[in-house]
PDB file of N, CA and C in Angstrom:
ATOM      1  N   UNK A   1      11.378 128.092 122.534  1.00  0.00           N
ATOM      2  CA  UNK A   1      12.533 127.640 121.818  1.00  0.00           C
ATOM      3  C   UNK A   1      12.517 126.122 121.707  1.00  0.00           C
ATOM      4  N   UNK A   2      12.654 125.474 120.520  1.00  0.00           N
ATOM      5  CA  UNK A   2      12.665 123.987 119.811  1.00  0.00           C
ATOM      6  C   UNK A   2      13.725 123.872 119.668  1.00  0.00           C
ATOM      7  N   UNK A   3      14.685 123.416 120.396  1.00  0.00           N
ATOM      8  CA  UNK A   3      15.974 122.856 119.779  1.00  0.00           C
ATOM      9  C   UNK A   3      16.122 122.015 119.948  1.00  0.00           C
ATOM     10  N   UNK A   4      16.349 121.377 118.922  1.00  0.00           N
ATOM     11  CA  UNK A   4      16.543 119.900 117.964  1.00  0.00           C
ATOM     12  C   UNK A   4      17.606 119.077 119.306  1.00  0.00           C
ATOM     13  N   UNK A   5      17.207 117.925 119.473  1.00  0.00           N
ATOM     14  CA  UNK A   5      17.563 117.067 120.611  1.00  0.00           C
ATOM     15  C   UNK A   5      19.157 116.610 120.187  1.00  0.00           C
ATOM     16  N   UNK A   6      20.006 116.398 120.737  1.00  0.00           N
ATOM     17  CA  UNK A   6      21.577 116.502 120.624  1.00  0.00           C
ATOM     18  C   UNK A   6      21.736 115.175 119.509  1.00  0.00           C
ATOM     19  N   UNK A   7      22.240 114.934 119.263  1.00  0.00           N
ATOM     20  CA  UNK A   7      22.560 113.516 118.369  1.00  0.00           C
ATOM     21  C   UNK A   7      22.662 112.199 119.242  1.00  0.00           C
ATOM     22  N   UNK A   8      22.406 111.225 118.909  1.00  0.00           N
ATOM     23  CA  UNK A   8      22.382 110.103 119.831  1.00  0.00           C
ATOM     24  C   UNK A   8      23.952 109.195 119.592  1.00  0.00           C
ATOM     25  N   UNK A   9      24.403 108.793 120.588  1.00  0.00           N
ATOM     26  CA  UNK A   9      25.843 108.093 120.406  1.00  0.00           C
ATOM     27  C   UNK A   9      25.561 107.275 119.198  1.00  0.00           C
ATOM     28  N   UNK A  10      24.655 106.499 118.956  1.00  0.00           N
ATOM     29  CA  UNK A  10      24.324 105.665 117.835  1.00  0.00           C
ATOM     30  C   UNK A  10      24.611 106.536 116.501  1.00  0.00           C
ATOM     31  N   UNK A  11      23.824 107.804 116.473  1.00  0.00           N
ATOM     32  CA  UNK A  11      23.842 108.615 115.312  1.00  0.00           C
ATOM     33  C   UNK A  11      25.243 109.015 114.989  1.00  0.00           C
ATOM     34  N   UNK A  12      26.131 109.014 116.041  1.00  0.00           N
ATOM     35  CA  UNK A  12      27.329 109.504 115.966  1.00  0.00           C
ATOM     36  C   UNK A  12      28.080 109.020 115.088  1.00  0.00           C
ATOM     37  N   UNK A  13      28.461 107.448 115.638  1.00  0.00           N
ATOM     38  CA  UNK A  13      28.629 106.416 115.252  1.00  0.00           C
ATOM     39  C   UNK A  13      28.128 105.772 114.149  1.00  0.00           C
ATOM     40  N   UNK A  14      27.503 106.145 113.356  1.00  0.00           N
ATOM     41  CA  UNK A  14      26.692 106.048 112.407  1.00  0.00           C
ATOM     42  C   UNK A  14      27.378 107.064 110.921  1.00  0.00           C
ATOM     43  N   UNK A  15      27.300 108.231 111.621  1.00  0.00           N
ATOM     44  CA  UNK A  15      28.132 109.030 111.038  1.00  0.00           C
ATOM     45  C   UNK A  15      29.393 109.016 110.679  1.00  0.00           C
ATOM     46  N   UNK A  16      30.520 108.429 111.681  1.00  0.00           N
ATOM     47  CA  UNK A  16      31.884 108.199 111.516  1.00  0.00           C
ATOM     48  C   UNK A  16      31.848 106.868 110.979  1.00  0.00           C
ATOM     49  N   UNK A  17      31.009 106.051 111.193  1.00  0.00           N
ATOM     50  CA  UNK A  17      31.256 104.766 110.102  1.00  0.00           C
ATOM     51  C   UNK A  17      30.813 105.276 108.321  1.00  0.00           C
ATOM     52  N   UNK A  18      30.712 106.751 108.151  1.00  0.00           N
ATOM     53  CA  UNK A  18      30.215 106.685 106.631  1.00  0.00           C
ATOM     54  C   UNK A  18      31.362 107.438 106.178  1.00  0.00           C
ATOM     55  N   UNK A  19      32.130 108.408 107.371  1.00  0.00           N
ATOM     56  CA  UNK A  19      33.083 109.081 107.057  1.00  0.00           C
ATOM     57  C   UNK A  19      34.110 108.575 107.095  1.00  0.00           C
ATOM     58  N   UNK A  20      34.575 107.556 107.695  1.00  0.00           N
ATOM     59  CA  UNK A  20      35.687 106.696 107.684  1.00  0.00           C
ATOM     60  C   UNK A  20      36.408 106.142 106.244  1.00  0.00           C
ATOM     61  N   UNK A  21      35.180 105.767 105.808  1.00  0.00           N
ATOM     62  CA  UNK A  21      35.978 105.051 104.063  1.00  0.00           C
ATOM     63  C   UNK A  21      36.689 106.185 103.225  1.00  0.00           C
ATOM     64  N   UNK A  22      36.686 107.487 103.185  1.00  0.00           N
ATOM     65  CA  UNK A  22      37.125 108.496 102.725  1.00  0.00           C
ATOM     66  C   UNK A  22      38.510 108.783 103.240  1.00  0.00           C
ATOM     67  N   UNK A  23      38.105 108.752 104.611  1.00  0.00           N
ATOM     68  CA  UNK A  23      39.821 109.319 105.300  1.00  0.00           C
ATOM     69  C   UNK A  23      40.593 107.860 105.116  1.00  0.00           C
ATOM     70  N   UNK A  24      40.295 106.520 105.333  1.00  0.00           N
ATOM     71  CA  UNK A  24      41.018 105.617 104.867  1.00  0.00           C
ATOM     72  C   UNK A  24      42.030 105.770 103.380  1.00  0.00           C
ATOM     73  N   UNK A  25      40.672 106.172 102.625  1.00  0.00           N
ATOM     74  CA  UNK A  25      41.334 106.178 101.434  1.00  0.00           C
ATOM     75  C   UNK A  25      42.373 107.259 100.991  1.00  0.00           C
ATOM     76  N   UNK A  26      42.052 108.385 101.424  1.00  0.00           N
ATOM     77  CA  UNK A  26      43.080 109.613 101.576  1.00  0.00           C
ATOM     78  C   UNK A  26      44.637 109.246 102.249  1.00  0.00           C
ATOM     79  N   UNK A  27      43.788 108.431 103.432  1.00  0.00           N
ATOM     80  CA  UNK A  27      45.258 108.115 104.103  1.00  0.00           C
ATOM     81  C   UNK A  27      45.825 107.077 103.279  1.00  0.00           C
ATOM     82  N   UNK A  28      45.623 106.048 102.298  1.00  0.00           N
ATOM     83  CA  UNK A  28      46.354 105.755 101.333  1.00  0.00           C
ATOM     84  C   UNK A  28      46.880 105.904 100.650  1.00  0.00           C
ATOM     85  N   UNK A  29      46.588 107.383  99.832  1.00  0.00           N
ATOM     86  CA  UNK A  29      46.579 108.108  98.670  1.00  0.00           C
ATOM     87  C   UNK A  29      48.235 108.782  99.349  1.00  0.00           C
ATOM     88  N   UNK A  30      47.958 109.248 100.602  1.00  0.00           N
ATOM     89  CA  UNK A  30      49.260 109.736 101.560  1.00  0.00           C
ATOM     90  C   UNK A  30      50.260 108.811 101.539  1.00  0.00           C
ATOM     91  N   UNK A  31      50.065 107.596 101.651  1.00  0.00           N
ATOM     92  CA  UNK A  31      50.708 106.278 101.934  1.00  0.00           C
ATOM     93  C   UNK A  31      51.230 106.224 100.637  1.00  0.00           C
ATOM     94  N   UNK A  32      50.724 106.436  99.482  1.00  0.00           N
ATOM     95  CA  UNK A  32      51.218 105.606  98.357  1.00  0.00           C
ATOM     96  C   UNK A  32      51.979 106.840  97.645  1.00  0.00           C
ATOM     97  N   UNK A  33      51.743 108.002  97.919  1.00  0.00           N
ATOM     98  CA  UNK A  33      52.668 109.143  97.675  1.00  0.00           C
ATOM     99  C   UNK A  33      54.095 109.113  97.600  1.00  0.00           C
ATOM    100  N   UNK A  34      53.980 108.759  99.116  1.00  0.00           N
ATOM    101  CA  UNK A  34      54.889 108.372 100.387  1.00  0.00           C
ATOM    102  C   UNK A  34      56.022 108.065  99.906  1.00  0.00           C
ATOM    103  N   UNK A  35      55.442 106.524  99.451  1.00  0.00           N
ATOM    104  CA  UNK A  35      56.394 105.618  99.031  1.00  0.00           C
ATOM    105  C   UNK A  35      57.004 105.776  97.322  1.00  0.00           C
ATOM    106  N   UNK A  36      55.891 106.623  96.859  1.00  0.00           N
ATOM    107  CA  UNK A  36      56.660 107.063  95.713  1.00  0.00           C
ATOM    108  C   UNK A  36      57.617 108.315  95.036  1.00  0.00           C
ATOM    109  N   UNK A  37      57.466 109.254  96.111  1.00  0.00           N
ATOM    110  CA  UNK A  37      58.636 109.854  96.722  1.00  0.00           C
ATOM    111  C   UNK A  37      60.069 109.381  97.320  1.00  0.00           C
ATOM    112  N   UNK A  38      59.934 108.587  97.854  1.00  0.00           N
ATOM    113  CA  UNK A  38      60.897 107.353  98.751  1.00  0.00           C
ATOM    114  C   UNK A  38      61.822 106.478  97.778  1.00  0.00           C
ATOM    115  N   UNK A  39      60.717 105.872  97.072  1.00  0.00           N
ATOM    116  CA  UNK A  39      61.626 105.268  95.634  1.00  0.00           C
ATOM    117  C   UNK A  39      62.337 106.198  94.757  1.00  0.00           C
ATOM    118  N   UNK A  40      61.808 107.043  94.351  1.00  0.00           N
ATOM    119  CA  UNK A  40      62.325 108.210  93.407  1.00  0.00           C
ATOM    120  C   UNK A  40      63.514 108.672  94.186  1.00  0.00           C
ATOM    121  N   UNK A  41      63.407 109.346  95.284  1.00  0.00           N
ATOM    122  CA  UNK A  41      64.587 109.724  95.753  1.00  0.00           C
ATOM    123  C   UNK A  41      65.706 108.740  96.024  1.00  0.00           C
ATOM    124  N   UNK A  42      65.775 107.064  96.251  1.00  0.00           N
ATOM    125  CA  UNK A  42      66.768 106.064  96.093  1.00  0.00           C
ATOM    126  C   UNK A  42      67.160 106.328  95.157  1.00  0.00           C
ATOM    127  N   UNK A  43      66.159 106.123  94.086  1.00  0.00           N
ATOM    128  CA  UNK A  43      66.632 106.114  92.468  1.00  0.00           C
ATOM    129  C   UNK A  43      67.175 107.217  92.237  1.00  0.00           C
ATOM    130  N   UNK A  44      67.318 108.536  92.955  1.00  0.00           N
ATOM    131  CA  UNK A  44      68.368 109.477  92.396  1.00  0.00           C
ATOM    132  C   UNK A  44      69.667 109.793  93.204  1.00  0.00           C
ATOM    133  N   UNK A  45      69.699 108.520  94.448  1.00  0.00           N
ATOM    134  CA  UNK A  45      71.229 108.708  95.088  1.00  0.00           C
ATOM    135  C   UNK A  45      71.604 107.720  94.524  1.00  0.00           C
ATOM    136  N   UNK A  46      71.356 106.557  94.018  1.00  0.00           N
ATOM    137  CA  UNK A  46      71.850 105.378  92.931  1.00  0.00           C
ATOM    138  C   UNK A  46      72.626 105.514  91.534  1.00  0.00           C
ATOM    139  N   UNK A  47      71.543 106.723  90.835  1.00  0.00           N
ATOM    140  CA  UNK A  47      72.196 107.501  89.625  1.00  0.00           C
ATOM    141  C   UNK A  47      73.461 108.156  89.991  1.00  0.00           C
ATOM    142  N   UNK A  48      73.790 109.086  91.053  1.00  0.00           N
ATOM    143  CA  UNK A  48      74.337 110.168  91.323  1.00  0.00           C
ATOM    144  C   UNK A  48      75.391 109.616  90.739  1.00  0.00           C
ATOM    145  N   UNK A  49      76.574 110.657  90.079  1.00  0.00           N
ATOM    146  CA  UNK A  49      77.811 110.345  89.819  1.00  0.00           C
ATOM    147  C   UNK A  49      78.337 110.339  91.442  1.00  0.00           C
ATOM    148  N   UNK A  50      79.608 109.285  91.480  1.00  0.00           N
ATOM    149  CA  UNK A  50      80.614 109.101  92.441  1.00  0.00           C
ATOM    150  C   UNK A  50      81.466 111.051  92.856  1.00  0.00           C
ATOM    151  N   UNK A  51      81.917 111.533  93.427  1.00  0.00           N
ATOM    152  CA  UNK A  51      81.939 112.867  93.646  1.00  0.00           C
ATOM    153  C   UNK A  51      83.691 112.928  93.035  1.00  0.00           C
ATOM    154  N   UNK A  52      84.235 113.945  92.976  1.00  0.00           N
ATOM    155  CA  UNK A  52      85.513 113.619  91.935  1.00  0.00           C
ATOM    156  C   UNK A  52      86.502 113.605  93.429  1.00  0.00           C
ATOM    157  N   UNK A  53      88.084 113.158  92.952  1.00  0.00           N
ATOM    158  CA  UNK A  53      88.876 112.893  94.661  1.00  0.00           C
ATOM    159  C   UNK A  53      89.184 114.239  94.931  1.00  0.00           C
ATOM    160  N   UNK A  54      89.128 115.342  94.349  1.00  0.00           N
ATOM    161  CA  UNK A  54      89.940 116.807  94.496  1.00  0.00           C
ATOM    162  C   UNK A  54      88.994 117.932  93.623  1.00  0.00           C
ATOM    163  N   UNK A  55      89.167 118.976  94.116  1.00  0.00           N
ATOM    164  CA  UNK A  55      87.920 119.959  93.417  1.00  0.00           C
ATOM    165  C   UNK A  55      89.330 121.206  93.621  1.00  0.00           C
ATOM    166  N   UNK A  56      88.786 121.936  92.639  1.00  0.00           N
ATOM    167  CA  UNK A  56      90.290 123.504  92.780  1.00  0.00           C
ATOM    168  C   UNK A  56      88.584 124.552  92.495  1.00  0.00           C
ATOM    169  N   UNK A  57      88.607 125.427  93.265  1.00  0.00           N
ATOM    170  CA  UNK A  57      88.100 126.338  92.849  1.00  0.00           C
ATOM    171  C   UNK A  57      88.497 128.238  92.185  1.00  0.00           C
ATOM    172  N   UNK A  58      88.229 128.307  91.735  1.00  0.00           N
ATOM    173  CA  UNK A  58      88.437 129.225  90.609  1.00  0.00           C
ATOM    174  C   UNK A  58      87.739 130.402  91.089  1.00  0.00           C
ATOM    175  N   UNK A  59      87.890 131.686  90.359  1.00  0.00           N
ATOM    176  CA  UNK A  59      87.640 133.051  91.016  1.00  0.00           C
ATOM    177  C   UNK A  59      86.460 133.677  89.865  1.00  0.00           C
ATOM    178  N   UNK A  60      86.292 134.783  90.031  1.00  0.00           N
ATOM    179  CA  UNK A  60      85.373 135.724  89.139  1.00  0.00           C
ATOM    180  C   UNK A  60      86.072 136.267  87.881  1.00  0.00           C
ATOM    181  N   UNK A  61      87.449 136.294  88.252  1.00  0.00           N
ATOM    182  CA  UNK A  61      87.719 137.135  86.877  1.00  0.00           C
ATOM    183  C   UNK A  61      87.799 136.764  85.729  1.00  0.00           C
ATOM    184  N   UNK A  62      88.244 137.843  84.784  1.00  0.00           N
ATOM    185  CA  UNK A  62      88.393 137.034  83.167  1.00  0.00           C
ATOM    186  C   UNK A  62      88.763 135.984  82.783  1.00  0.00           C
ATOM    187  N   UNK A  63      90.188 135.584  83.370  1.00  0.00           N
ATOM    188  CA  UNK A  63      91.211 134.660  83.312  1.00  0.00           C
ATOM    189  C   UNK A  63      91.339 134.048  84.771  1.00  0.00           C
ATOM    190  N   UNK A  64      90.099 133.693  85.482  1.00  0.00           N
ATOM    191  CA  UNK A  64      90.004 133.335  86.425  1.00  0.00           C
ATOM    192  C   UNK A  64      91.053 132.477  86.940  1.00  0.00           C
ATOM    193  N   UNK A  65      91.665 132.575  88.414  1.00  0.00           N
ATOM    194  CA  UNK A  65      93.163 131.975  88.886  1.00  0.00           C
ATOM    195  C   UNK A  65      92.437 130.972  89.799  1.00  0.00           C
ATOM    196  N   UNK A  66      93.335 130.292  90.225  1.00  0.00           N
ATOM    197  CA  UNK A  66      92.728 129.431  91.198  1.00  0.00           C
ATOM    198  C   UNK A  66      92.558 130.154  92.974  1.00  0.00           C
ATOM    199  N   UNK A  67      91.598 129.624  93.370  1.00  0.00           N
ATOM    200  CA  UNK A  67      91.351 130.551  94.792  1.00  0.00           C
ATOM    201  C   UNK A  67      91.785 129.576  95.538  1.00  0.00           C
ATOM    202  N   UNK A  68      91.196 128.615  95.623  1.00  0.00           N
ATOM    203  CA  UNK A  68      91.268 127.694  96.860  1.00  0.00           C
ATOM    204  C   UNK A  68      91.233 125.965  96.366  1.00  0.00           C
ATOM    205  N   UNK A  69      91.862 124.699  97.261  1.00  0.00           N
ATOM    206  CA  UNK A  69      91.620 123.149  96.808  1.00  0.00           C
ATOM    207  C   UNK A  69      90.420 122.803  97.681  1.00  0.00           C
ATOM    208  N   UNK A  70      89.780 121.732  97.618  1.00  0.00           N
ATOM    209  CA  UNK A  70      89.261 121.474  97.843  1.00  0.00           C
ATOM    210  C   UNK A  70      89.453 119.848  98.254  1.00  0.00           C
ATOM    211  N   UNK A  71      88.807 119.026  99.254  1.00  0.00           N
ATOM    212  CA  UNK A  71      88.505 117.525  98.439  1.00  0.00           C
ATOM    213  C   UNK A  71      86.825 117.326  98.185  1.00  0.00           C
ATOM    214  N   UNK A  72      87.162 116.272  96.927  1.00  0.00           N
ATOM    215  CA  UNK A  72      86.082 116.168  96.400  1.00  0.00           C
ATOM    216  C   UNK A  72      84.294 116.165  96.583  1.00  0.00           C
ATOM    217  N   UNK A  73      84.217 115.677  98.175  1.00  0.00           N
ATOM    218  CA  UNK A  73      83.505 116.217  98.930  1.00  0.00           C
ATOM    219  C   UNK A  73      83.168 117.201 100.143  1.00  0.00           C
ATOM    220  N   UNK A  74      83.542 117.755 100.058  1.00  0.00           N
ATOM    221  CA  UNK A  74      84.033 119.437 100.004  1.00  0.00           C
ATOM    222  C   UNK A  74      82.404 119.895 100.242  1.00  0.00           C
ATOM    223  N   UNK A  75      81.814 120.236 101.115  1.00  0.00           N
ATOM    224  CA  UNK A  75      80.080 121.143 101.116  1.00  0.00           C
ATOM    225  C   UNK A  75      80.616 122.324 100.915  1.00  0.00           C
ATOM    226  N   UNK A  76      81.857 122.594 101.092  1.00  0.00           N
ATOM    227  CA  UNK A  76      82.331 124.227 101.302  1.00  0.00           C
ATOM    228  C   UNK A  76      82.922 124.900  99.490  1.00  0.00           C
ATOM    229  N   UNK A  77      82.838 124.542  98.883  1.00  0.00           N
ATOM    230  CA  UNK A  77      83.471 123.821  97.652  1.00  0.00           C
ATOM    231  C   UNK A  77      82.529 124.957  96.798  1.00  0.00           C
ATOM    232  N   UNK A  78      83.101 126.474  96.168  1.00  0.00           N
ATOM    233  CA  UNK A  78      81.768 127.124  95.523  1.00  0.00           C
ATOM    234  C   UNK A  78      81.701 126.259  93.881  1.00  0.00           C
ATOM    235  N   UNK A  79      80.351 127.113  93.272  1.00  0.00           N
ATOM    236  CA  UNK A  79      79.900 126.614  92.195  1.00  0.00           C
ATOM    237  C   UNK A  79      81.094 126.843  91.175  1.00  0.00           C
ATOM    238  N   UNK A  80      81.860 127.498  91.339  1.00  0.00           N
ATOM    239  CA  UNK A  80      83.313 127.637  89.942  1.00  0.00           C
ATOM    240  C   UNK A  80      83.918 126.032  90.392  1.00  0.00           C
ATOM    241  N   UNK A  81      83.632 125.488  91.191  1.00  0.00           N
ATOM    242  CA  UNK A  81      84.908 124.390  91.036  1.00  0.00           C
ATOM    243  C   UNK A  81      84.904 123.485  90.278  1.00  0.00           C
ATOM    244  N   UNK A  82      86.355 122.725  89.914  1.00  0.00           N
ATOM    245  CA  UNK A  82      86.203 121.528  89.038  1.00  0.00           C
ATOM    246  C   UNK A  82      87.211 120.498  89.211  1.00  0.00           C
ATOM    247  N   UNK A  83      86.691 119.567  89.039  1.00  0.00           N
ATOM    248  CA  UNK A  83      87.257 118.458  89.791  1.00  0.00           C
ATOM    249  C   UNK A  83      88.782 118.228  88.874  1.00  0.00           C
ATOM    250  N   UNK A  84      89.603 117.701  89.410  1.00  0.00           N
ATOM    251  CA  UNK A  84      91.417 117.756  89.262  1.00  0.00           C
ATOM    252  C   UNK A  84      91.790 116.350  90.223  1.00  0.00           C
ATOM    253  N   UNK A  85      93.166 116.575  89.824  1.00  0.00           N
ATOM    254  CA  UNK A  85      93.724 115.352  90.009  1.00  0.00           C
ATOM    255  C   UNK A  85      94.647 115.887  91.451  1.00  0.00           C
ATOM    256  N   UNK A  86      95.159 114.902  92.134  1.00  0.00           N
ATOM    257  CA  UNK A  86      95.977 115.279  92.994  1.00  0.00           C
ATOM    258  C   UNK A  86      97.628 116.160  93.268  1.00  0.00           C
ATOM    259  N   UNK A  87      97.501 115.848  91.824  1.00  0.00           N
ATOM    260  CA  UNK A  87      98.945 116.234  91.178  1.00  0.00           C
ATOM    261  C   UNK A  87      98.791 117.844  91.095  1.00  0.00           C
ATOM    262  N   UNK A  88      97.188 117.999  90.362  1.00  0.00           N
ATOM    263  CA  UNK A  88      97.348 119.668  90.088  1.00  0.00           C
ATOM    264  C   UNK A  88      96.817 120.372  91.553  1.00  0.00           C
ATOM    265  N   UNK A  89      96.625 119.884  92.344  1.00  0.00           N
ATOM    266  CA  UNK A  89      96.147 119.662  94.054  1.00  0.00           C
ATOM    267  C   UNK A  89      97.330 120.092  94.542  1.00  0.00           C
ATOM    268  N   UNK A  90      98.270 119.393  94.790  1.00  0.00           N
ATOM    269  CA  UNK A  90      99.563 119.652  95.285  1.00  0.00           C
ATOM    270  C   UNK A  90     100.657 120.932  94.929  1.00  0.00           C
ATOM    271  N   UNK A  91     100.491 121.042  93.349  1.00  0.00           N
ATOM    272  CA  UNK A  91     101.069 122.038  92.791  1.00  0.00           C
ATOM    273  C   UNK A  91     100.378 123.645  92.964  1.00  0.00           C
ATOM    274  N   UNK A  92      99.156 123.341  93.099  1.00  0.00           N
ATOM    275  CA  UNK A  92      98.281 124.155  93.491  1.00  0.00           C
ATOM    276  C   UNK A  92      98.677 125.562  94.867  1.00  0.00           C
ATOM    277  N   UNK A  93      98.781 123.933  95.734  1.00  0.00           N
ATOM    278  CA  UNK A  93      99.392 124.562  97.209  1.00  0.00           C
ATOM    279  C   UNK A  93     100.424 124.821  97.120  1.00  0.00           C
ATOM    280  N   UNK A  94     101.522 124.457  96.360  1.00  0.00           N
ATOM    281  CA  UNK A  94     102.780 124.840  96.460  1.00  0.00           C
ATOM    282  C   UNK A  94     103.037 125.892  95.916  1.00  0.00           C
ATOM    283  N   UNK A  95     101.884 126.609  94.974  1.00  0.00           N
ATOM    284  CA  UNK A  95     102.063 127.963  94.046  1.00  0.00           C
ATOM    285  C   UNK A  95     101.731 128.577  95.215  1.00  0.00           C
ATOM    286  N   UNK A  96     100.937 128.829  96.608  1.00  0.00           N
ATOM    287  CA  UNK A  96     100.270 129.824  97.382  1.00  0.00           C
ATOM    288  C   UNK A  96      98.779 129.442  97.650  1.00  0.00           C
ATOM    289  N   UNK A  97      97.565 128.874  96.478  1.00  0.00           N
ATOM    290  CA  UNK A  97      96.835 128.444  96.847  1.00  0.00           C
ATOM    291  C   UNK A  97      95.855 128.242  97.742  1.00  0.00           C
ATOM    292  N   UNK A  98      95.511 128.867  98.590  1.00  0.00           N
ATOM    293  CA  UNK A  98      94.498 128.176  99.593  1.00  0.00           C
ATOM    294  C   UNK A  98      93.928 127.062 100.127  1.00  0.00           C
ATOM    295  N   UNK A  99      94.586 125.942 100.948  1.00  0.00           N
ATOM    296  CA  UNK A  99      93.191 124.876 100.921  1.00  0.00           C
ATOM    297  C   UNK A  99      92.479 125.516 101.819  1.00  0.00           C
ATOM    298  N   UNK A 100      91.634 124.460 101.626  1.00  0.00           N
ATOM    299  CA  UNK A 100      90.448 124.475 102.341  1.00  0.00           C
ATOM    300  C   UNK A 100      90.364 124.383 103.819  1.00  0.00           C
ATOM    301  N   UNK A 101      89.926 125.166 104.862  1.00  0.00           N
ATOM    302  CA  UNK A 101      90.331 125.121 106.237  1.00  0.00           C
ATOM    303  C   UNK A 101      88.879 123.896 106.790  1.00  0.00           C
ATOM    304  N   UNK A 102      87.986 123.860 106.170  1.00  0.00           N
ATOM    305  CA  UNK A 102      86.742 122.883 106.462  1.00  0.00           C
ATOM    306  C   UNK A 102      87.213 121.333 106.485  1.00  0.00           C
ATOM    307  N   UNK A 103      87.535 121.061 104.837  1.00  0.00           N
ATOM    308  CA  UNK A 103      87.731 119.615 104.337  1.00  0.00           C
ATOM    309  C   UNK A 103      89.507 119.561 104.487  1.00  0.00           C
ATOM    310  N   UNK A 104      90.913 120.524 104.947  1.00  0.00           N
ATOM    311  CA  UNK A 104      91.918 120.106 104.827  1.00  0.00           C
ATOM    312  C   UNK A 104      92.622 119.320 103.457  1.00  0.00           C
ATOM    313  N   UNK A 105      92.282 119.841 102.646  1.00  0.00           N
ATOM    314  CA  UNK A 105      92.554 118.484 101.012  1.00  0.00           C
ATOM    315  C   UNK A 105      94.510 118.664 101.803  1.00  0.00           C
ATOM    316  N   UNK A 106      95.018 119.181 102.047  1.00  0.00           N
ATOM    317  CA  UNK A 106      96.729 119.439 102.619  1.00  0.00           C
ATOM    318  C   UNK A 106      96.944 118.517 103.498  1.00  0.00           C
ATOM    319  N   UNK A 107      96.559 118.423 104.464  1.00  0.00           N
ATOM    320  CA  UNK A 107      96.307 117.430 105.107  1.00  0.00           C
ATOM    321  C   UNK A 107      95.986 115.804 104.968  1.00  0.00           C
ATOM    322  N   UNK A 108      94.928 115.840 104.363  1.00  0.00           N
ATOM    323  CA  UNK A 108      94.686 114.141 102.996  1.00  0.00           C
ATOM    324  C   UNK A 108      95.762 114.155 102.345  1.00  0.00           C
ATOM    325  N   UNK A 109      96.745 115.144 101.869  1.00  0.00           N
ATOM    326  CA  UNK A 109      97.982 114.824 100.622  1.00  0.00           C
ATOM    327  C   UNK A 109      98.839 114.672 101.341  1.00  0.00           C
ATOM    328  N   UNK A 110      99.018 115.128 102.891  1.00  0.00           N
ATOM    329  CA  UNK A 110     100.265 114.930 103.598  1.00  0.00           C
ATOM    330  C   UNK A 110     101.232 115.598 103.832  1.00  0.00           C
ATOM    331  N   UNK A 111     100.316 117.026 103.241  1.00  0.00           N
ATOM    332  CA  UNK A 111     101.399 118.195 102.889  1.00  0.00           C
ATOM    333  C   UNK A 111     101.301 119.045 104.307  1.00  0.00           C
ATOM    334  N   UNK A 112     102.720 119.609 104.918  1.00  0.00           N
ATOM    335  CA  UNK A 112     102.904 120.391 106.120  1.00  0.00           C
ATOM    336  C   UNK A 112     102.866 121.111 105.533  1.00  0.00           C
ATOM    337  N   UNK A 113     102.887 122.329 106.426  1.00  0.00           N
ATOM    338  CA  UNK A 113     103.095 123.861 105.761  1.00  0.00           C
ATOM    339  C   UNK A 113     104.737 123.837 106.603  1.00  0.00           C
TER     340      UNK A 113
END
């Protein structure tokens, strides 16, 4: 049996100095991704509209009623809602209404039960 003598630290070293310029450059390519992901995403919390002061959300049916208030940043807040003024906020709760037990919008207006 001839088996070929192990590599010499030199050869090693030899080797990772040819493979190196590649992963450098990859790891740039990562780097410059990076940062252009990073910018893009500033640039789309910069655009964002301001969030509205009051959200009412609305139901499934035909003539959909109001379900629940909201405030404007509200995570709890479903996709029917639409942003309102404080006035139709208040009147809202005073018809029966629901607020919101998460964000309190009753509470921000000052309203007891």
């Amino acid at each position: 049996m001839n088996d070929p003598a192990p590599p010499s630290r030199l050869d090693l070293l030899r080797f990772l100095e040819r493979v190196q310029p590649a992963d450098l450059e990859r790891t740039r390519r990562w780097i410059a991704d990076e940062e252009r992901r990073e910018a893009e995403r500033q640039q789309g919390e910069q655009a964002r509209p301001e969030p509205p002061d009051w959200l009412i959300e609305y139901g499934l049916n035909r003539d959909p009623l109001p379900t629940a208030v909201h405030t404007g940043e509200c995570t709890m807040a479903g996709k029917r809602s639409k942003a309102t003024d404080s006035d139709t906020i208040r009147r809202a709760i005073a018809a029966g209404v629901k607020a919101c037990t998460f964000c309190r919008p009753d509470s921000e207006l000052g309203i007891l039960d």
